[in-house]
N, C-alpha and C. Protein backbone atom coordinates (compact mmCIF):
# COMPACT_ATOMS: atom_id res chain seq x y z
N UNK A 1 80.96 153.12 104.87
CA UNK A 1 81.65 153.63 106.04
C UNK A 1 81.69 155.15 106.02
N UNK A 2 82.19 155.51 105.06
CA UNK A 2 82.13 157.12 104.72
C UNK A 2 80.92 157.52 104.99
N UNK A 3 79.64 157.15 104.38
CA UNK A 3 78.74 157.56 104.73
C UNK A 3 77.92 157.75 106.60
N UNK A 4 78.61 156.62 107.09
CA UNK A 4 77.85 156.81 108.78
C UNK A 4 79.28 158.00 109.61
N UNK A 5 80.75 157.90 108.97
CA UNK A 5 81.36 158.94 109.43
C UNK A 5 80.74 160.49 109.09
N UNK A 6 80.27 160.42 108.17
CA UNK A 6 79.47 161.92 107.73
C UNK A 6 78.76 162.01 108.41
N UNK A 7 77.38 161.01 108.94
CA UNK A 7 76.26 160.95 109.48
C UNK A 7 76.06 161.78 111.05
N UNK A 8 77.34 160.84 111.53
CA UNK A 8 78.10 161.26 112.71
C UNK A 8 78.82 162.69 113.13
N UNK A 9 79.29 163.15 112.47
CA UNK A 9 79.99 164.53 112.02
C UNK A 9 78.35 165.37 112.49
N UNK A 10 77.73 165.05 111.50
CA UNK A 10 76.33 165.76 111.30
C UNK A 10 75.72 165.94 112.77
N UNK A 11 75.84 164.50 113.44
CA UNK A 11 74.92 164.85 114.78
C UNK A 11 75.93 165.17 115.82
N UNK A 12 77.38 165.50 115.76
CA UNK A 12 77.56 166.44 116.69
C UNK A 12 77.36 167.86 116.90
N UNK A 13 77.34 168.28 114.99
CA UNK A 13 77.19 169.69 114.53
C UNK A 13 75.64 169.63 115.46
N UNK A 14 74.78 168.91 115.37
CA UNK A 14 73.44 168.95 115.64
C UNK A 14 73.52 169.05 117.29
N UNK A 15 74.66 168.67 117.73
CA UNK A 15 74.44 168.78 119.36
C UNK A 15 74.76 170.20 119.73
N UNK A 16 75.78 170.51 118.55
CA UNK A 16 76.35 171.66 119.15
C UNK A 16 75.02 172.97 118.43
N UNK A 17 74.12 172.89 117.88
CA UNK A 17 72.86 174.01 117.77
C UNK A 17 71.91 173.59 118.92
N UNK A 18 71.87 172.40 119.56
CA UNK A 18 71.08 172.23 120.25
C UNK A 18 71.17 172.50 121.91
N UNK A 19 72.71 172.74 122.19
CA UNK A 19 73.02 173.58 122.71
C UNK A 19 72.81 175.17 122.59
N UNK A 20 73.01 175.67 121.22
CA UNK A 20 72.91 176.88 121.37
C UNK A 20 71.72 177.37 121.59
N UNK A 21 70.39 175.98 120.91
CA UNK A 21 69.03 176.60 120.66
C UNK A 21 68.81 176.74 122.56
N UNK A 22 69.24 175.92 123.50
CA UNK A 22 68.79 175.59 124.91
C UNK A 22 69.57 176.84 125.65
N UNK A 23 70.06 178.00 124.97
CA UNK A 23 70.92 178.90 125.43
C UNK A 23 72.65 178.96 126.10
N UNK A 24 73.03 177.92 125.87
CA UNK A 24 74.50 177.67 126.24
C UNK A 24 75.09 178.58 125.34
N UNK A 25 75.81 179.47 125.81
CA UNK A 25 77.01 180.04 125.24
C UNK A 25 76.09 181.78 124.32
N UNK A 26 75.29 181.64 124.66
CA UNK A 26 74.56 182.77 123.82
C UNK A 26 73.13 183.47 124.37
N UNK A 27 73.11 184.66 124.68
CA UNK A 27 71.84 185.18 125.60
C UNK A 27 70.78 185.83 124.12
N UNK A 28 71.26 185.83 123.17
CA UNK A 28 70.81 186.55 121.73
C UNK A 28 69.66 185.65 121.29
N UNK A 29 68.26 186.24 121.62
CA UNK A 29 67.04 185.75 120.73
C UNK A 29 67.03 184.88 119.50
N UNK A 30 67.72 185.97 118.75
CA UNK A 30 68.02 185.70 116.76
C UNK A 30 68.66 184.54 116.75
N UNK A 31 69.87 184.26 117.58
CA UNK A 31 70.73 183.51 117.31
C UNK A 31 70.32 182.10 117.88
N UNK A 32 69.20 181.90 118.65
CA UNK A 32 69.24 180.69 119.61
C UNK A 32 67.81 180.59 118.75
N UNK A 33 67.32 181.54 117.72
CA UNK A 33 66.07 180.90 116.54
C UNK A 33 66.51 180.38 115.84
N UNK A 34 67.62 181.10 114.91
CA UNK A 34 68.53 180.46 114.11
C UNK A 34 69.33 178.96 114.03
N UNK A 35 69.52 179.00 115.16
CA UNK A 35 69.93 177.98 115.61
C UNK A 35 68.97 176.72 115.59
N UNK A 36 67.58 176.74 116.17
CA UNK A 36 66.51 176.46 116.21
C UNK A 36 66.24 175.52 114.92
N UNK A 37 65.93 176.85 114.00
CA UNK A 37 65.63 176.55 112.14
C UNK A 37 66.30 175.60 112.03
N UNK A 38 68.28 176.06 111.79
CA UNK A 38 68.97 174.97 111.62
C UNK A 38 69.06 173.89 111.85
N UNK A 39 68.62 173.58 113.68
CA UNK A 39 68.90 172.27 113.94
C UNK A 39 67.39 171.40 113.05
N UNK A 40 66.42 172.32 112.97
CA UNK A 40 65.47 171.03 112.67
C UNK A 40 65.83 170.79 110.95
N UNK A 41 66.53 171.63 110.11
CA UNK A 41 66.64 171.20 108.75
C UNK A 41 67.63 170.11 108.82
N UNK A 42 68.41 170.38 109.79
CA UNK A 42 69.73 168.78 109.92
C UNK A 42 69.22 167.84 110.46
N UNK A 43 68.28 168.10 111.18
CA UNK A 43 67.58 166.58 111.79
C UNK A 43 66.78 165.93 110.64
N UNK A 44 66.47 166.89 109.67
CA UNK A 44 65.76 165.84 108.68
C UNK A 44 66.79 165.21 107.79
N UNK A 45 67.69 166.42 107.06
CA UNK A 45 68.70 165.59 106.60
C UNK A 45 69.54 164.37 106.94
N UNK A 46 69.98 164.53 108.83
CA UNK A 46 70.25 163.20 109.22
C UNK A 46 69.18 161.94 109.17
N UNK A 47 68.25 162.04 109.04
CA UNK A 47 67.03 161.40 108.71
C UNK A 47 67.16 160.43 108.00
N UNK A 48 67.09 161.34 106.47
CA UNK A 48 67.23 160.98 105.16
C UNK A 48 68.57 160.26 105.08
N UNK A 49 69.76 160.40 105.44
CA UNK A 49 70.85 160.04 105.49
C UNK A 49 70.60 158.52 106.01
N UNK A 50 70.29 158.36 107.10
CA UNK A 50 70.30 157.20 108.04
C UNK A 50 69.68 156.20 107.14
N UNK A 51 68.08 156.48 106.79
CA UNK A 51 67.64 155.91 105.81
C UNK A 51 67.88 155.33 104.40
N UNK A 52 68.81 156.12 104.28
CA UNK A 52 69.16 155.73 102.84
C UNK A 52 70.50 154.77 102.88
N UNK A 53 71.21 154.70 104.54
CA UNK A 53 72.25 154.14 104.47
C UNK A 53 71.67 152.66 104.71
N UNK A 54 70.60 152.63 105.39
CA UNK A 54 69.92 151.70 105.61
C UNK A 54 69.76 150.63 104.78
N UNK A 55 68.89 151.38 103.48
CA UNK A 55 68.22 150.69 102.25
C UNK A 55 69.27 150.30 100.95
N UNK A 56 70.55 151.12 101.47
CA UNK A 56 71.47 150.48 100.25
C UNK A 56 72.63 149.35 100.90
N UNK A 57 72.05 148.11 99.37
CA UNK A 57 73.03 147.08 99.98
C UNK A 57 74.13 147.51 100.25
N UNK A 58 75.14 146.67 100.72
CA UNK A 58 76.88 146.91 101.42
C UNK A 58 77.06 145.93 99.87
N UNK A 59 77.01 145.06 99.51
CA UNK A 59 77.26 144.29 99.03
C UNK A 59 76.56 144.14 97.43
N UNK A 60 76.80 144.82 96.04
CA UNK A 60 76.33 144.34 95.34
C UNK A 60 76.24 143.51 94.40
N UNK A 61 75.38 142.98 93.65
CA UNK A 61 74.96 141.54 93.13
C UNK A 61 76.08 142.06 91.79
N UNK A 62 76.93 141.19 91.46
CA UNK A 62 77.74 141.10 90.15
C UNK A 62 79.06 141.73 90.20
N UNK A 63 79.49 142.46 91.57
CA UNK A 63 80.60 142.96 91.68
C UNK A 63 81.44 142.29 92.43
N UNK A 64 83.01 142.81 92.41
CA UNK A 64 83.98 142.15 92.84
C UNK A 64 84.74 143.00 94.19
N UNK A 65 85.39 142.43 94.81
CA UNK A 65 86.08 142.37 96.06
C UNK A 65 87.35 141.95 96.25
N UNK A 66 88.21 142.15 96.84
CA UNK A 66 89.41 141.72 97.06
C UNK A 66 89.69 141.57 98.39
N UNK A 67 90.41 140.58 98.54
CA UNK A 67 90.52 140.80 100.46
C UNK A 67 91.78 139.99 100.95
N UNK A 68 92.41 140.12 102.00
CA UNK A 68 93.93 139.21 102.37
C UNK A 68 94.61 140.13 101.09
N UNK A 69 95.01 141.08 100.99
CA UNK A 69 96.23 141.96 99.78
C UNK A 69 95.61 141.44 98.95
N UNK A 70 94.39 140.78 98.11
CA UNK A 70 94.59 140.58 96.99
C UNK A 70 94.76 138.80 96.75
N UNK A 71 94.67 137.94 98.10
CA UNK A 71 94.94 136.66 97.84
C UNK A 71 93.49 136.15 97.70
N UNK A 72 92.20 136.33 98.09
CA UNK A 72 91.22 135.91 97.60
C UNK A 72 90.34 137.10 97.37
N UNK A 73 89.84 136.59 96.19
CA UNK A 73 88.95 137.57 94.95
C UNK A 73 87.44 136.81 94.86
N UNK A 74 86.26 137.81 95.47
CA UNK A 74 85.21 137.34 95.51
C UNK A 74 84.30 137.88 94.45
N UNK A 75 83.15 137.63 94.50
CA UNK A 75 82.51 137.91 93.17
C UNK A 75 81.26 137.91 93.81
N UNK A 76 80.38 138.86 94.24
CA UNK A 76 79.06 138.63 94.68
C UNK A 76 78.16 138.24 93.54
N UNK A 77 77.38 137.09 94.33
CA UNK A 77 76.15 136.17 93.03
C UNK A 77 75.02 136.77 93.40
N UNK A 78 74.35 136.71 94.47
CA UNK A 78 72.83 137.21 94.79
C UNK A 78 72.78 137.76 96.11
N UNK A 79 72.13 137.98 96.68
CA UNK A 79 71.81 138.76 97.65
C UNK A 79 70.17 138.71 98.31
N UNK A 80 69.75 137.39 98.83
CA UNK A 80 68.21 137.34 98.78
C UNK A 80 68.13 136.87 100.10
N UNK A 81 66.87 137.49 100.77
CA UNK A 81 66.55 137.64 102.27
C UNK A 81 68.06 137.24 103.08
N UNK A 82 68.96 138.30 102.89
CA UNK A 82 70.05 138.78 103.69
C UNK A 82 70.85 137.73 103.69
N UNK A 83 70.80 136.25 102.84
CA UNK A 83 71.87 135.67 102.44
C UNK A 83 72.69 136.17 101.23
N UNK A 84 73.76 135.71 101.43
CA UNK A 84 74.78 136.63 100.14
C UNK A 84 75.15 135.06 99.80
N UNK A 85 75.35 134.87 98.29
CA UNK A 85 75.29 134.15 97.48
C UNK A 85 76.97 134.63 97.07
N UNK A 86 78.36 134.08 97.13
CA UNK A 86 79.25 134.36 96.00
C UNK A 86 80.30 133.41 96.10
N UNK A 87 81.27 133.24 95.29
CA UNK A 87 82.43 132.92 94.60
C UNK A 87 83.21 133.71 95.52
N UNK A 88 84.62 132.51 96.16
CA UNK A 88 85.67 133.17 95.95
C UNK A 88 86.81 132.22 95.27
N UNK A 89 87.56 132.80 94.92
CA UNK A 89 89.26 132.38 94.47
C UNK A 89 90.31 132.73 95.74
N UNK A 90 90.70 131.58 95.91
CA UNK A 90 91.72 131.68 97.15
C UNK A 90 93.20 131.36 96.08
N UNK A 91 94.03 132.78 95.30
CA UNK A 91 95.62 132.32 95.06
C UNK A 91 96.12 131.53 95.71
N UNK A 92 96.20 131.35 96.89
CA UNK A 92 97.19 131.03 98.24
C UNK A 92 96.99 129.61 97.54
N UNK A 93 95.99 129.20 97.77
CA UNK A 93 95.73 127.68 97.50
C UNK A 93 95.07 126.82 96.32
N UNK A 94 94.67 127.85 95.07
CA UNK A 94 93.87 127.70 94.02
C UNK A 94 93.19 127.32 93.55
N UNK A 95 92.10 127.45 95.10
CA UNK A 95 90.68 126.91 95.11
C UNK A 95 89.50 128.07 94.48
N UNK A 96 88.49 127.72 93.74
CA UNK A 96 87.36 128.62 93.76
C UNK A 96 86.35 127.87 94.56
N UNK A 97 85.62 128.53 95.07
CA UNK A 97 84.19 127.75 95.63
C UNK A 97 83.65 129.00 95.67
N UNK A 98 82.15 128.21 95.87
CA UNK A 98 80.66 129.03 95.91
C UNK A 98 80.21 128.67 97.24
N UNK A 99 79.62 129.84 98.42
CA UNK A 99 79.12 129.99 99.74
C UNK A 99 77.95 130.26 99.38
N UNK A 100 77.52 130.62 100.74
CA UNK A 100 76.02 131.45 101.17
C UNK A 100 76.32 131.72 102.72
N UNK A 101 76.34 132.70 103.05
CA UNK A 101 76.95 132.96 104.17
C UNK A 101 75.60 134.45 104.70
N UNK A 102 75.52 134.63 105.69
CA UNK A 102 74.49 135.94 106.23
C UNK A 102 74.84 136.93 105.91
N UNK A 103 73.99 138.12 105.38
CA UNK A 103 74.98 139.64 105.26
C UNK A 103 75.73 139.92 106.35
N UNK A 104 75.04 140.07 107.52
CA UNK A 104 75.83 140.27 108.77
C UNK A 104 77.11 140.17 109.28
N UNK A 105 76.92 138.49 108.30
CA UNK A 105 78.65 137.36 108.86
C UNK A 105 79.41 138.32 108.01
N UNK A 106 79.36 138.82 107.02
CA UNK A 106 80.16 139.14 105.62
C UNK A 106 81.47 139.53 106.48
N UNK A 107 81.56 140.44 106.61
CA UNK A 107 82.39 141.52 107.03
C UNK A 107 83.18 140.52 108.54
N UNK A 108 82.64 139.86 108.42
CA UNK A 108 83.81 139.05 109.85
C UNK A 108 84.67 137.91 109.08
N UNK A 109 84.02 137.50 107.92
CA UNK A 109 84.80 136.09 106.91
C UNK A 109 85.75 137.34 106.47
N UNK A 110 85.08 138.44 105.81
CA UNK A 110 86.41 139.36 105.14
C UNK A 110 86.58 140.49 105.98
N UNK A 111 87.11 140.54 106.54
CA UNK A 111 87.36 141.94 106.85
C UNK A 111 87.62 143.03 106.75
N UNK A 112 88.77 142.81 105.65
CA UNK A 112 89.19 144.45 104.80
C UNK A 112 88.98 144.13 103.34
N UNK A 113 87.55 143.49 103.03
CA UNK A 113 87.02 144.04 101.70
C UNK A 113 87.48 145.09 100.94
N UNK A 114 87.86 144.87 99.81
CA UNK A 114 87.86 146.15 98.77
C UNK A 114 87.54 146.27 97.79
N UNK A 115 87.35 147.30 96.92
CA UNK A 115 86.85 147.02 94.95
C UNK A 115 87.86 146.26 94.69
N UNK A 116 87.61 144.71 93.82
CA UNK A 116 88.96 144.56 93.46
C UNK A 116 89.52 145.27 91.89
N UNK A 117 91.01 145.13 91.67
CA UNK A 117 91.29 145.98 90.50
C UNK A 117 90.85 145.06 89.10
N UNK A 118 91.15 145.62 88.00
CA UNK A 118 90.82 145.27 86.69
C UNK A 118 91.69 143.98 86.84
N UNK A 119 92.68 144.42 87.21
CA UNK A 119 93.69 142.98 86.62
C UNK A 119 93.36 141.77 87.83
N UNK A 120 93.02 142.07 88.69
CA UNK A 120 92.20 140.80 90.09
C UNK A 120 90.95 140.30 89.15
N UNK A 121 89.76 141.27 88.65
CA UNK A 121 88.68 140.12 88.29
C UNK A 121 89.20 139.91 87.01
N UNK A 122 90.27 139.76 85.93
CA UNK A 122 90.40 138.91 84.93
C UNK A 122 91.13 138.07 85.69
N UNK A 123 91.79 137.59 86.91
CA UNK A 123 92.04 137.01 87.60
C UNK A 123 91.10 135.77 87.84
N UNK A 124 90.35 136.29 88.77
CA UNK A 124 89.07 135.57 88.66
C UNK A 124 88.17 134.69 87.72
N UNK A 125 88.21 135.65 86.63
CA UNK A 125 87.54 135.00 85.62
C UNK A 125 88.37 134.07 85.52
N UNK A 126 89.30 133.94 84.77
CA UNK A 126 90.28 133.08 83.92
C UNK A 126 90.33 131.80 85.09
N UNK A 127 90.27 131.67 86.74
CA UNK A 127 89.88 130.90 87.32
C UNK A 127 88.85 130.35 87.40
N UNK A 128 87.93 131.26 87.51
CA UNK A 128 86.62 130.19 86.81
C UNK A 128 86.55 129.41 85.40
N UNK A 129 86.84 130.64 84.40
CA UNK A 129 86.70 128.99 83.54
C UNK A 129 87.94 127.80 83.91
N UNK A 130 88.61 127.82 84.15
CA UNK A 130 90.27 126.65 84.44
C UNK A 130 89.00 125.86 85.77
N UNK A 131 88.07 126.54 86.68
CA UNK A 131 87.75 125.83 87.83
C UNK A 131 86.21 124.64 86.70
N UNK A 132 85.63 125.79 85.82
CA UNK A 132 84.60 125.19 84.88
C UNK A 132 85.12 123.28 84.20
N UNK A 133 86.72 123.87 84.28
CA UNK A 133 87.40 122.13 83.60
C UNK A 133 88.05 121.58 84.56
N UNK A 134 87.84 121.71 86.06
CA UNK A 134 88.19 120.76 86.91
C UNK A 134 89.72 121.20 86.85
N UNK A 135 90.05 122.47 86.90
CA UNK A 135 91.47 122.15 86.82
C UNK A 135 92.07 123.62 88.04
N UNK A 136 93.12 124.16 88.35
CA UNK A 136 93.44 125.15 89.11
C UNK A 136 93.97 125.89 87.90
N UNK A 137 93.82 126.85 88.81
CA UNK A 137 94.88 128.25 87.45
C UNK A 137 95.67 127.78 87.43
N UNK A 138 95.80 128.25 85.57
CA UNK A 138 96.56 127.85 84.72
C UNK A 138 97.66 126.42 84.97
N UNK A 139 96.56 125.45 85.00
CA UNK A 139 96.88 124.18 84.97
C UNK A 139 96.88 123.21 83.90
N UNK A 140 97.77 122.70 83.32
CA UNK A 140 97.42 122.36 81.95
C UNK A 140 97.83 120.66 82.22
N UNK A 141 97.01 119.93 81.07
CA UNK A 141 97.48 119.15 81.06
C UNK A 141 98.35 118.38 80.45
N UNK A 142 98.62 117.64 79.88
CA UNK A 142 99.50 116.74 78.66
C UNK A 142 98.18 116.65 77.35
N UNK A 143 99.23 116.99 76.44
CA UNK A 143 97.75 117.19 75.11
C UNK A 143 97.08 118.06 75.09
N UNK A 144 97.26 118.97 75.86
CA UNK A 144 96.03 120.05 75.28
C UNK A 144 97.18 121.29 74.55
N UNK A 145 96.03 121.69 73.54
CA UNK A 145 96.49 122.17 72.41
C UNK A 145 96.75 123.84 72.74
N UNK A 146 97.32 124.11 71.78
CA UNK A 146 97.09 126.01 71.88
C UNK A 146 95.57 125.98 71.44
N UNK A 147 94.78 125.67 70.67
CA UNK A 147 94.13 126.10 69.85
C UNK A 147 92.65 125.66 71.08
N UNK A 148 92.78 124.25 71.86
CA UNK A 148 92.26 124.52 72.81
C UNK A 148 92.23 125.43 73.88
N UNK A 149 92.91 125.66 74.19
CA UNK A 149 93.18 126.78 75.33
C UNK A 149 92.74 128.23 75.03
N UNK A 150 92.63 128.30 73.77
CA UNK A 150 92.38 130.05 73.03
C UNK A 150 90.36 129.92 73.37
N UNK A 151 90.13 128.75 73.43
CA UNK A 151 88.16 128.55 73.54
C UNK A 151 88.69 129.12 74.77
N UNK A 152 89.19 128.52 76.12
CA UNK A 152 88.74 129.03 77.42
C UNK A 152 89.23 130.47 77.84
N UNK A 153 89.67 130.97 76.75
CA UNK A 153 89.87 132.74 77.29
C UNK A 153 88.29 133.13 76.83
């Protein structure tokens, strides 16, 4: 996001030399060359910018997310021909499951995505393995031991 607000910033600065280069506001040779130079070094930089916002995923493979305050914690798995592959943990209800959903859709299932914090993906984890034994966080059953429970950390 930061990056297309910059982008943007950039091509008004770029409207406003391209005005000056077309003589608005200035009868001065030097200044409407200058202007000139400038606008074409920002047109490449916006260029490069656009491009590069282009080619980098939104979404990368092995990282985590948070979304709803913190009530489901996702985990991106893969990322191949613009399906996204991941895990989430829903607290609310103490489900994990695995999707495949479009890059596109992403951002409409979550909406206010975020990094999630340190203490959300040991969150996560510790739900996956409890989801690995068929069970919800920290769900225990009758009989199981301390000494079991110390394997699934």
């Amino acid at each position: 996001m930061t990056e297309k607000t910059n982008i943007a910033k950039l091509k008004e600065t770029a409207e406003q030399l391209q005005n000056i280069k077309n003589g608005i506001g200035t009868n001065d040779n030097k200044v409407k060359m200058d202007a000139f130079v400038a606008l074409n070094k920002l047109n490449k930089v916006i260029g490069r910018l656009e491009s590069a916002c282009e080619t980098t995923p939104p979404f990368a493979v092995g990282e985590y997310y948070s979304s709803d305050g913190g009530e489901k914690i996702v985990k991106i798995l893969g990322n191949v021909a613009n399906q996204i592959e991941y895990c989430v943990y829903d607290a609310q209800y103490g489900t994990f499951k695995k999707w495949y959903i479009p890059e596109k859709d992403m951002t409409a299932v979550f909406p206010n995505l975020t990094p999630a914090t340190a203490e959300q993906i040991e969150t996560f984890k510790r739900a996956e393995q409890f989801a690995a034994k068929g069970r919800k966080l920290d769900e225990f059953r009758v009989g199981i031991e301390l000494s079991s429970m110390e394997k699934m950390k």
